[in-house]
Each structure stands twice: as structure tokens, then as C-alpha cells.
PDB file of N, CA and C in Angstrom:
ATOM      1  N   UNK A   1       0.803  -1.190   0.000  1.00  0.00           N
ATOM      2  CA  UNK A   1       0.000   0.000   0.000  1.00  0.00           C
ATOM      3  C   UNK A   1       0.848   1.258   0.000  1.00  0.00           C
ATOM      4  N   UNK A   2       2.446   1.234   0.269  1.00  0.00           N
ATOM      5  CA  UNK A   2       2.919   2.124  -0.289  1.00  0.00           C
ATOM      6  C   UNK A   2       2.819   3.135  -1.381  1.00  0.00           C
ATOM      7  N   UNK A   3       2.706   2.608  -2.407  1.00  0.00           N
ATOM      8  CA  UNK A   3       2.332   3.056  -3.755  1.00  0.00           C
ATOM      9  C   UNK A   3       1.044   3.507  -3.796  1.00  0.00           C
ATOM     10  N   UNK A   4       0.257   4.016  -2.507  1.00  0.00           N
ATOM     11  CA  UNK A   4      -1.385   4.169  -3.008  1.00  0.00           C
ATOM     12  C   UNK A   4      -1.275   5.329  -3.136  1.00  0.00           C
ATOM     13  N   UNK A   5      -2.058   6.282  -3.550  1.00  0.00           N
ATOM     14  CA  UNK A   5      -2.053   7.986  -2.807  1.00  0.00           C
ATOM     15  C   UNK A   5      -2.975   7.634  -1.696  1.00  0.00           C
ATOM     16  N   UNK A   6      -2.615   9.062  -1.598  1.00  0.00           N
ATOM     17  CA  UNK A   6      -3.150   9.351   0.168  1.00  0.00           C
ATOM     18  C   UNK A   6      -4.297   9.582   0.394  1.00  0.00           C
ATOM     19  N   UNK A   7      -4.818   9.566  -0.334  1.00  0.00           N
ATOM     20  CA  UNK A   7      -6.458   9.836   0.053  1.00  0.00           C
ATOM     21  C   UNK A   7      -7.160   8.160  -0.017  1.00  0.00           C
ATOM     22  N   UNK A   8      -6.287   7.778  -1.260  1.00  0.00           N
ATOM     23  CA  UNK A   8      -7.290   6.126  -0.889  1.00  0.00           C
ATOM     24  C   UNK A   8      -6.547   5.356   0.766  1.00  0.00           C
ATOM     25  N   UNK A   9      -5.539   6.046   1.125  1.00  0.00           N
ATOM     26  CA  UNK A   9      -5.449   5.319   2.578  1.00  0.00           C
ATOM     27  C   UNK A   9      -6.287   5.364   3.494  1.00  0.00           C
ATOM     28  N   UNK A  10      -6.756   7.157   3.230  1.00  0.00           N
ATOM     29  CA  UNK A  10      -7.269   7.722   4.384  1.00  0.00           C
ATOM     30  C   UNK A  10      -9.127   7.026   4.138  1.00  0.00           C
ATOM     31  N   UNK A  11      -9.089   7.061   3.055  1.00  0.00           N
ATOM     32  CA  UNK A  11     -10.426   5.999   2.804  1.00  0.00           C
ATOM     33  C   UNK A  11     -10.422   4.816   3.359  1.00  0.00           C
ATOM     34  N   UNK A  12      -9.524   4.339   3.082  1.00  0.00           N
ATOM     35  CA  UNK A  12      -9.279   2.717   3.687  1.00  0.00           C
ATOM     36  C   UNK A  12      -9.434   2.909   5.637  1.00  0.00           C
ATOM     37  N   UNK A  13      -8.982   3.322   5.647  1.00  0.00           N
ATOM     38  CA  UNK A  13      -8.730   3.842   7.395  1.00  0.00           C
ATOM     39  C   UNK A  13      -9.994   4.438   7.942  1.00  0.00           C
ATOM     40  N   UNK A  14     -10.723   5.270   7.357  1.00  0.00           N
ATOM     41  CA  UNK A  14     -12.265   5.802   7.270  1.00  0.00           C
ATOM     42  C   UNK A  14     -13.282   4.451   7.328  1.00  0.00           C
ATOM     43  N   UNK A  15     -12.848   3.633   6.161  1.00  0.00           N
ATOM     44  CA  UNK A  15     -14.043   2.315   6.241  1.00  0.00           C
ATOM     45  C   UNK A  15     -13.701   1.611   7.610  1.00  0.00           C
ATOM     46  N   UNK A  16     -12.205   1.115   7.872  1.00  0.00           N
ATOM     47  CA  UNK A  16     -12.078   0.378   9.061  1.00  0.00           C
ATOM     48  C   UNK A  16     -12.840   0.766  10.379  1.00  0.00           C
ATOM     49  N   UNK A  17     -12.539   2.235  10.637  1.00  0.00           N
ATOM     50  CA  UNK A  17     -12.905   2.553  11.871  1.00  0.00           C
ATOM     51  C   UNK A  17     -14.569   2.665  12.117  1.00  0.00           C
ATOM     52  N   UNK A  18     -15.087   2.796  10.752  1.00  0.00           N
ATOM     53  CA  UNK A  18     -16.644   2.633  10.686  1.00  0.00           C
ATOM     54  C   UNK A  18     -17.123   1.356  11.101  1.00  0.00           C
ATOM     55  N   UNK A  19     -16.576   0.631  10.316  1.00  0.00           N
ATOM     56  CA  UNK A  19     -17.053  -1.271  11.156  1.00  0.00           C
ATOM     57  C   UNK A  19     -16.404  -1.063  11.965  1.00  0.00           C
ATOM     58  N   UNK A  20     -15.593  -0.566  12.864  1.00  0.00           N
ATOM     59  CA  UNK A  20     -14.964  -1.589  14.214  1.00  0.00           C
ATOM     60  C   UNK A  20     -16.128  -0.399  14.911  1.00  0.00           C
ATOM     61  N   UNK A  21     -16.822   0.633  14.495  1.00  0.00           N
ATOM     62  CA  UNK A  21     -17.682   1.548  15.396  1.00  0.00           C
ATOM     63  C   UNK A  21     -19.079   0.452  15.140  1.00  0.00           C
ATOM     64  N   UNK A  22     -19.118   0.308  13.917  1.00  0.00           N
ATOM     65  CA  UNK A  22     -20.570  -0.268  13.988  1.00  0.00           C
ATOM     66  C   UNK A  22     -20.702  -1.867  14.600  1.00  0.00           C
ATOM     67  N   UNK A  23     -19.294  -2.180  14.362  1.00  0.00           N
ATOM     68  CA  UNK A  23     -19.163  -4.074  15.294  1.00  0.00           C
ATOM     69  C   UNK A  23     -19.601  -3.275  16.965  1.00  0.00           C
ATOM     70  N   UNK A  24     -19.086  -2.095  17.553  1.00  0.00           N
ATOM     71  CA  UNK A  24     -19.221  -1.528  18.747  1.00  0.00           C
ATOM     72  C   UNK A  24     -20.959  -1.166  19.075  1.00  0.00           C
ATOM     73  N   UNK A  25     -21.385  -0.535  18.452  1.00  0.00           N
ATOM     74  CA  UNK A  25     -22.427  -0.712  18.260  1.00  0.00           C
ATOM     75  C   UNK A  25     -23.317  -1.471  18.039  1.00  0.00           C
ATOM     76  N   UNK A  26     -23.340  -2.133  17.646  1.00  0.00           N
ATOM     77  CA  UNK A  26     -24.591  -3.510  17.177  1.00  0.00           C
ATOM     78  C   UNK A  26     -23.906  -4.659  18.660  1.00  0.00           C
ATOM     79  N   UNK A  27     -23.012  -4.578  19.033  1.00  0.00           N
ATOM     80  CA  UNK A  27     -22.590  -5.260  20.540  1.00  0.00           C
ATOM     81  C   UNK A  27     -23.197  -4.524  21.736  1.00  0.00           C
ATOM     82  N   UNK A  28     -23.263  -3.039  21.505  1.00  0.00           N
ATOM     83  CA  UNK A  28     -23.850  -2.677  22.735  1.00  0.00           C
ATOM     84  C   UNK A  28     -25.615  -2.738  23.072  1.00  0.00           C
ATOM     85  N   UNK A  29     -25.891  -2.679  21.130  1.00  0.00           N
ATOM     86  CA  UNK A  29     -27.150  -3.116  21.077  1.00  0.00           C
ATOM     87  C   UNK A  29     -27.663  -4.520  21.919  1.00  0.00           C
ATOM     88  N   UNK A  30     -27.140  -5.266  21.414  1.00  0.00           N
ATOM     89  CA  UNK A  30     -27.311  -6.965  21.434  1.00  0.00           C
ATOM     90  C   UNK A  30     -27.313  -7.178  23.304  1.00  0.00           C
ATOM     91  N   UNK A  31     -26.104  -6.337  23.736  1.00  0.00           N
ATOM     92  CA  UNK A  31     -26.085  -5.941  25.640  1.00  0.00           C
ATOM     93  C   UNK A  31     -27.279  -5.614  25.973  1.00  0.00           C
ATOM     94  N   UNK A  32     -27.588  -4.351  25.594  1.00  0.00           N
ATOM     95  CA  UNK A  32     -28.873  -3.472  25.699  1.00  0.00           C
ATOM     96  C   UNK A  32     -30.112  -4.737  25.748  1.00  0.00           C
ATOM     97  N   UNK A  33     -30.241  -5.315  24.749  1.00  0.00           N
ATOM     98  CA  UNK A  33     -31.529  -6.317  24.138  1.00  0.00           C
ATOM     99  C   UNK A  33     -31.615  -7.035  25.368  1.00  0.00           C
ATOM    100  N   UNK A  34     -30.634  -8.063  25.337  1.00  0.00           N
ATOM    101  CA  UNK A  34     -30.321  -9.063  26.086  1.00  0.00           C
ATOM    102  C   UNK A  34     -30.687  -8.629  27.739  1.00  0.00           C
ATOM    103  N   UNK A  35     -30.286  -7.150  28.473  1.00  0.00           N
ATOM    104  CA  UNK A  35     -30.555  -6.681  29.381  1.00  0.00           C
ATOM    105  C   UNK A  35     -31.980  -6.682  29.717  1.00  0.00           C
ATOM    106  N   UNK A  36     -32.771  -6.242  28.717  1.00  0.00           N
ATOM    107  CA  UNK A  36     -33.985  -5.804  28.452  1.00  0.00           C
ATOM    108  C   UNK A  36     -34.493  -7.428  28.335  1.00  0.00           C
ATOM    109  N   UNK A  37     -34.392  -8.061  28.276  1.00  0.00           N
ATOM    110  CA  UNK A  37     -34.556  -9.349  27.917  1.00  0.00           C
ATOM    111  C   UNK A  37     -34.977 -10.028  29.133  1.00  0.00           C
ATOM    112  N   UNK A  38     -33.669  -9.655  29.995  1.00  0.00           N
ATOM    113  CA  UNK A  38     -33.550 -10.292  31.212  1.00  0.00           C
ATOM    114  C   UNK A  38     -34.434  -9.371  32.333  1.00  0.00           C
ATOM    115  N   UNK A  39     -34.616  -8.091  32.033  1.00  0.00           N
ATOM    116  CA  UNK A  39     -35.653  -7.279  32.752  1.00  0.00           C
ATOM    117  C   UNK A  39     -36.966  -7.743  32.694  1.00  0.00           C
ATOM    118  N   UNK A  40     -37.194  -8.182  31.392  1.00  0.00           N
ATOM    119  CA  UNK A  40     -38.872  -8.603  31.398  1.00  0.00           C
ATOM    120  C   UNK A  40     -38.919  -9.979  31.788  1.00  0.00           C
ATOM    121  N   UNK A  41     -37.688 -10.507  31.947  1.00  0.00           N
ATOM    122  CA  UNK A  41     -38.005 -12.090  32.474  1.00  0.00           C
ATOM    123  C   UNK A  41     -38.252 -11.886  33.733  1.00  0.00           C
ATOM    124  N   UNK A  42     -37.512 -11.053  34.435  1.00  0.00           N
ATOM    125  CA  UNK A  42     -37.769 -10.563  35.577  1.00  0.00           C
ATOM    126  C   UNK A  42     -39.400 -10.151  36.138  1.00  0.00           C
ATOM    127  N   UNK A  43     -39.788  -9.021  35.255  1.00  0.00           N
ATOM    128  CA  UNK A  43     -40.940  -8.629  35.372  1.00  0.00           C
ATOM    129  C   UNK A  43     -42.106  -9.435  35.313  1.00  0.00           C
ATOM    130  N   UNK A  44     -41.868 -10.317  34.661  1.00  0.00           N
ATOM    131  CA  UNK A  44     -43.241 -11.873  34.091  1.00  0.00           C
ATOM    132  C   UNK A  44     -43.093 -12.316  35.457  1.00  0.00           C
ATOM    133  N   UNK A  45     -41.888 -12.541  36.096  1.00  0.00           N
ATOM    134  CA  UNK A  45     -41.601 -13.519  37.023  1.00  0.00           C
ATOM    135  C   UNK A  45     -42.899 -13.213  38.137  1.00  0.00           C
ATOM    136  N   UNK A  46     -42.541 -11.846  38.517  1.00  0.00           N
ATOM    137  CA  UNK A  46     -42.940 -10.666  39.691  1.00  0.00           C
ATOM    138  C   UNK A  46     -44.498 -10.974  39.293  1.00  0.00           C
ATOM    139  N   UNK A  47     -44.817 -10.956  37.793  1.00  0.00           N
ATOM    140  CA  UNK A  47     -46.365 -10.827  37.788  1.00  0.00           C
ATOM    141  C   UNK A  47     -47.100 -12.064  37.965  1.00  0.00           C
ATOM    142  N   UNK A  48     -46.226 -12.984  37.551  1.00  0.00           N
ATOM    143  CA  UNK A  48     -46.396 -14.393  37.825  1.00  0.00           C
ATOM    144  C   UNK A  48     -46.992 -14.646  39.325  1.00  0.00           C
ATOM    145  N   UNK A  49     -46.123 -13.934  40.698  1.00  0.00           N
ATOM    146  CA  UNK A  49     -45.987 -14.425  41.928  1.00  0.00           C
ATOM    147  C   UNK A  49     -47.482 -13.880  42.148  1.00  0.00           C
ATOM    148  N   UNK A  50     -47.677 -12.240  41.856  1.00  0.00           N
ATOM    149  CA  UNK A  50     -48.804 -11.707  42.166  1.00  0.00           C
ATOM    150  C   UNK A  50     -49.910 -12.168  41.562  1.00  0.00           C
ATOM    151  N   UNK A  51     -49.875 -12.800  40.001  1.00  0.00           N
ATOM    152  CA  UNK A  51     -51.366 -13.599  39.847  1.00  0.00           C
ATOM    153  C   UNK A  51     -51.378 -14.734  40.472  1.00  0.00           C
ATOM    154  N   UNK A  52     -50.826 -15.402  40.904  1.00  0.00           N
ATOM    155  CA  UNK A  52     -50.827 -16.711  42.009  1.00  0.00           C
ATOM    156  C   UNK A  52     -51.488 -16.115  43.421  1.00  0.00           C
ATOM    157  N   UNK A  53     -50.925 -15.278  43.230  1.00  0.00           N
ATOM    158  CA  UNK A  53     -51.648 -15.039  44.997  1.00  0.00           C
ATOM    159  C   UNK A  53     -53.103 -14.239  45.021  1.00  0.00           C
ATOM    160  N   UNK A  54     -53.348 -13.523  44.023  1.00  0.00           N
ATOM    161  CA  UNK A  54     -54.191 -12.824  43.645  1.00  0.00           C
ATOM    162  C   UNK A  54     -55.328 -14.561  43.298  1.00  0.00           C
ATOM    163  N   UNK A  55     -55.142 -15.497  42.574  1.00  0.00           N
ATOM    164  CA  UNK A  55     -55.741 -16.622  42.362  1.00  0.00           C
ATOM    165  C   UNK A  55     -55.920 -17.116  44.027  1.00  0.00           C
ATOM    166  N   UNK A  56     -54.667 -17.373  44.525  1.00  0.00           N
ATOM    167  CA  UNK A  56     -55.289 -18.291  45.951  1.00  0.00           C
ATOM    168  C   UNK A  56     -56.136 -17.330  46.746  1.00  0.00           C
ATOM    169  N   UNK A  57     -56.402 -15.853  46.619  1.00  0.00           N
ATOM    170  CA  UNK A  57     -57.511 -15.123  47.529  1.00  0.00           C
ATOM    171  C   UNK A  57     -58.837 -15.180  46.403  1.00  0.00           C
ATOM    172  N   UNK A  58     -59.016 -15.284  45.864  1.00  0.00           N
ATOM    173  CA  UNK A  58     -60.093 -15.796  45.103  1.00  0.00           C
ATOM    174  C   UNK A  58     -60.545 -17.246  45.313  1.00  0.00           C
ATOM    175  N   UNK A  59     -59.860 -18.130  45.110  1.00  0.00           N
ATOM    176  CA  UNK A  59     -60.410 -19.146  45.579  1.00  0.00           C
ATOM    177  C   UNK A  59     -61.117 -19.488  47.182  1.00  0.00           C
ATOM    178  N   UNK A  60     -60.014 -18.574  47.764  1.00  0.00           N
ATOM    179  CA  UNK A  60     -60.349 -18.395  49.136  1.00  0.00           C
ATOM    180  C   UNK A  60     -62.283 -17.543  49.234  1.00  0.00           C
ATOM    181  N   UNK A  61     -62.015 -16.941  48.775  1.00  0.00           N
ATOM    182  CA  UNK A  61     -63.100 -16.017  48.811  1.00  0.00           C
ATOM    183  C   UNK A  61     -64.434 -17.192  47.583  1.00  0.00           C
ATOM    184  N   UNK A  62     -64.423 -17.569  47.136  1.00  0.00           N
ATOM    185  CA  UNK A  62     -64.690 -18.448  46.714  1.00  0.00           C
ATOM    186  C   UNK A  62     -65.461 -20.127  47.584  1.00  0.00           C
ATOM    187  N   UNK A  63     -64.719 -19.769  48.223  1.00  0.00           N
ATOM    188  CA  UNK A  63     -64.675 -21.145  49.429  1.00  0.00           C
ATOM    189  C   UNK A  63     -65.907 -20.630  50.540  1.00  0.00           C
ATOM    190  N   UNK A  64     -65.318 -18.889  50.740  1.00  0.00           N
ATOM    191  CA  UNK A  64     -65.904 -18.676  52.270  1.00  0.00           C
ATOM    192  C   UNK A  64     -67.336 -18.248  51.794  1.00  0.00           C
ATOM    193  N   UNK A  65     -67.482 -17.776  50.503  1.00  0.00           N
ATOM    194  CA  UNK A  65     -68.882 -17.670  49.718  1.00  0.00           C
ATOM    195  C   UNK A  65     -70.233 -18.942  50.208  1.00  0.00           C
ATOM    196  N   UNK A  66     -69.126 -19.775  49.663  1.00  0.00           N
ATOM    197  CA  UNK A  66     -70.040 -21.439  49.702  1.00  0.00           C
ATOM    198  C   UNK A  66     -69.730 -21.873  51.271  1.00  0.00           C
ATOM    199  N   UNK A  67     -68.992 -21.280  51.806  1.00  0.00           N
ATOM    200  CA  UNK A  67     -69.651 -21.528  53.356  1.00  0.00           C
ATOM    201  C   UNK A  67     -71.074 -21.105  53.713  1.00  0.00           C
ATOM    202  N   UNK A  68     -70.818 -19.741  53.227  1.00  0.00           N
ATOM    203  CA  UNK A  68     -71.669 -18.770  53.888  1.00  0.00           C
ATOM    204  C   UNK A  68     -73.334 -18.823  53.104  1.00  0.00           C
ATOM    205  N   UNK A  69     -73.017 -19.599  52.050  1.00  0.00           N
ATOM    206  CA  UNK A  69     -74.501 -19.653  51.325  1.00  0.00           C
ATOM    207  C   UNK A  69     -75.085 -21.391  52.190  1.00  0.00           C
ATOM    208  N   UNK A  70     -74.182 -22.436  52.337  1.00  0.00           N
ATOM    209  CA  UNK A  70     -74.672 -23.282  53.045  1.00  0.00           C
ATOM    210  C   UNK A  70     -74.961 -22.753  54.261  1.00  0.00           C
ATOM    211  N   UNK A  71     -74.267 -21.978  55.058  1.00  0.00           N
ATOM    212  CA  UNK A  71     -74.938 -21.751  56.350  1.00  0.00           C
ATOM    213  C   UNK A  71     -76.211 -20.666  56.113  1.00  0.00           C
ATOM    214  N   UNK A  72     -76.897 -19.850  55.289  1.00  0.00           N
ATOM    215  CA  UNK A  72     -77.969 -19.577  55.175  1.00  0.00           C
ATOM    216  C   UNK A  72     -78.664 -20.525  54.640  1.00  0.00           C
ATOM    217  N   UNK A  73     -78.412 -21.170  54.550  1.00  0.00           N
ATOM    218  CA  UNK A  73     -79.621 -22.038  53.526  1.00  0.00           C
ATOM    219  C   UNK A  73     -79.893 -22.771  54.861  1.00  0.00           C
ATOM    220  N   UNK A  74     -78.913 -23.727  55.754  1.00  0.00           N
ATOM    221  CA  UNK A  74     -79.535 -24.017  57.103  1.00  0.00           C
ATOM    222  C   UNK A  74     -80.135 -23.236  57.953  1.00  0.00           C
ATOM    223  N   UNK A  75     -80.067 -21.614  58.121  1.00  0.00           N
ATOM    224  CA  UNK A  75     -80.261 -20.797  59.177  1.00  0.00           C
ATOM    225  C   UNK A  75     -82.146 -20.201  58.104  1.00  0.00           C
ATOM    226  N   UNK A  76     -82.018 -20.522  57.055  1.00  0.00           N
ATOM    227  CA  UNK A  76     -83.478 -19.990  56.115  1.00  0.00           C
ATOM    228  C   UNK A  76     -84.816 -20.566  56.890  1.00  0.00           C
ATOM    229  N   UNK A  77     -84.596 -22.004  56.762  1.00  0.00           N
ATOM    230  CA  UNK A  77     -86.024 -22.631  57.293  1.00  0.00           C
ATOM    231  C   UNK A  77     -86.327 -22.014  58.893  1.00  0.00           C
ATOM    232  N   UNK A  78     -85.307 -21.877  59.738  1.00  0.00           N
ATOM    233  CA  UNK A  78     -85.134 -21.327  60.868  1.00  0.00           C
ATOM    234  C   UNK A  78     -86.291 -20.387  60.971  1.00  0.00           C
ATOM    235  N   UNK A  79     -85.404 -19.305  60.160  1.00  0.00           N
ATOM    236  CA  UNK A  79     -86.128 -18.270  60.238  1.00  0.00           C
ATOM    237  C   UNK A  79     -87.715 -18.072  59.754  1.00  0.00           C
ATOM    238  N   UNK A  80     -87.782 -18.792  58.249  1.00  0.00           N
ATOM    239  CA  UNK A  80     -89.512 -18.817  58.329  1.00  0.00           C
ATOM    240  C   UNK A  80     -90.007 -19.125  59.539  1.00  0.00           C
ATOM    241  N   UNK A  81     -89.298 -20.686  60.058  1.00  0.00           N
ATOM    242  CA  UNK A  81     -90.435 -20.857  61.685  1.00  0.00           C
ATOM    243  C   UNK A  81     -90.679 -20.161  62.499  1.00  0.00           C
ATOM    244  N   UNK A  82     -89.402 -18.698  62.591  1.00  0.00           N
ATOM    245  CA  UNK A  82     -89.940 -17.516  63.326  1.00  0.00           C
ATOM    246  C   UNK A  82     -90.825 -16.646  62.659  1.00  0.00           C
ATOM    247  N   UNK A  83     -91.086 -16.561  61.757  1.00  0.00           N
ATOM    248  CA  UNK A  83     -91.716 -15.541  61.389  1.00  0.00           C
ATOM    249  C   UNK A  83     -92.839 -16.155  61.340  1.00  0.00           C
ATOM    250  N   UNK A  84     -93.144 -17.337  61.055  1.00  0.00           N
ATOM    251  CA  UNK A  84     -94.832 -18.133  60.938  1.00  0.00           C
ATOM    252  C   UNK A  84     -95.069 -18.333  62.422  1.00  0.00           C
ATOM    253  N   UNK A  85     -94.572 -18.048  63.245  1.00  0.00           N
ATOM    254  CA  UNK A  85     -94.782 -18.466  64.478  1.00  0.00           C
ATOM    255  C   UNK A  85     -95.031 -17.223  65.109  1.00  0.00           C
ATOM    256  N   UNK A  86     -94.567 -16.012  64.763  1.00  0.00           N
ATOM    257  CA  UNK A  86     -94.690 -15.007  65.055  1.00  0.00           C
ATOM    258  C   UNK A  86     -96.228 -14.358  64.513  1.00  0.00           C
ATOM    259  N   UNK A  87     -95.557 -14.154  63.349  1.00  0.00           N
ATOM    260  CA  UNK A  87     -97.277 -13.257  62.547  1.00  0.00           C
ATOM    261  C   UNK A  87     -97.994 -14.298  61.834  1.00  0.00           C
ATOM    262  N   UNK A  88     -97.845 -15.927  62.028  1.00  0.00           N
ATOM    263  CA  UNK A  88     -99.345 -16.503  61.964  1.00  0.00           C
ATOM    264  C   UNK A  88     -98.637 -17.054  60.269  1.00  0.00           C
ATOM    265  N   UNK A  89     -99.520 -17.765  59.826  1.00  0.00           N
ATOM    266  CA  UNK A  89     -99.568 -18.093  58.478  1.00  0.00           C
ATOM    267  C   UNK A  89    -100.263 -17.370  57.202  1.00  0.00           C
TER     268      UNK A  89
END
């Protein structure tokens, strides 16, 4: 490359430093991604824990529902016998 002129060096030297910027770049990208990657795995995780628990108080609530409708349904007839016993038939 002795023999080149000087401007096709400085070209040559211009292209190099462009790829070793854009190999720098598209690496910090791929960091960046990959970060972001690992943030939302993160984040699913977190939402994961809270719809699980958000599910077991529902079921819960769920449960104490069907308690609470069997124990009126025993405490119902009860109460007609007070009230027919009270104000008559």
C-alpha cells in the first residue's frame, strides 16, 4: 500500500474505523436487548408471583362464599319458623 495515494489510505482507514464503530455498536445493542430481555423475564416472574396469589384469595373467597350460602340455607327454614310463628300463616 505504499504506492497508493493518500487519500485512498485515508479511505481505507475511514471504512475500518466505521465497522470496528458499527461491530461496537450492534454489541452494545445486542447488551442493551439481552438486558432488556432479562428485565422482562424478571418482570413476568414478579407478575407471575402476584397472579398466584391474587388466584389463591379468590379461591379463598370463593370457598368462604359457599360456606356462607350453606350456612344460610340451614339458618333460612329457621327463620320462616320464626316468622310463621310469630305473625301466623
Amino acid at each position: 500500500m505504499s504506492g497508493a495515494a493518500p487519500w485512498k489510505l485515508a479511505s481505507a482507514k475511514q471504512a475500518t474505523t466505521t465497522n470496528m464503530n458499527g461491530s461496537e455498536d450492534v454489541t452494545k445493542m445486542l447488551v442493551s436487548m439481552n438486558q432488556n430481555i432479562l428485565d422482562m423475564k424478571e418482570n413476568t416472574h414478579r407478575i407471575d408471583e402476584k397472579l398466584d396469589r391474587i388466584n389463591e384469595k379468590v379461591n379463598q373467597t370463593a370457598l368462604d362464599t359457599e360456606l356462607h350460602q350453606e350456612t344460610l340455607m340451614k339458618l333460612l327454614p329457621i327463620c320462616v319458623s320464626i316468622v310463621v310463628t310469630l305473625f301466623g300463616p
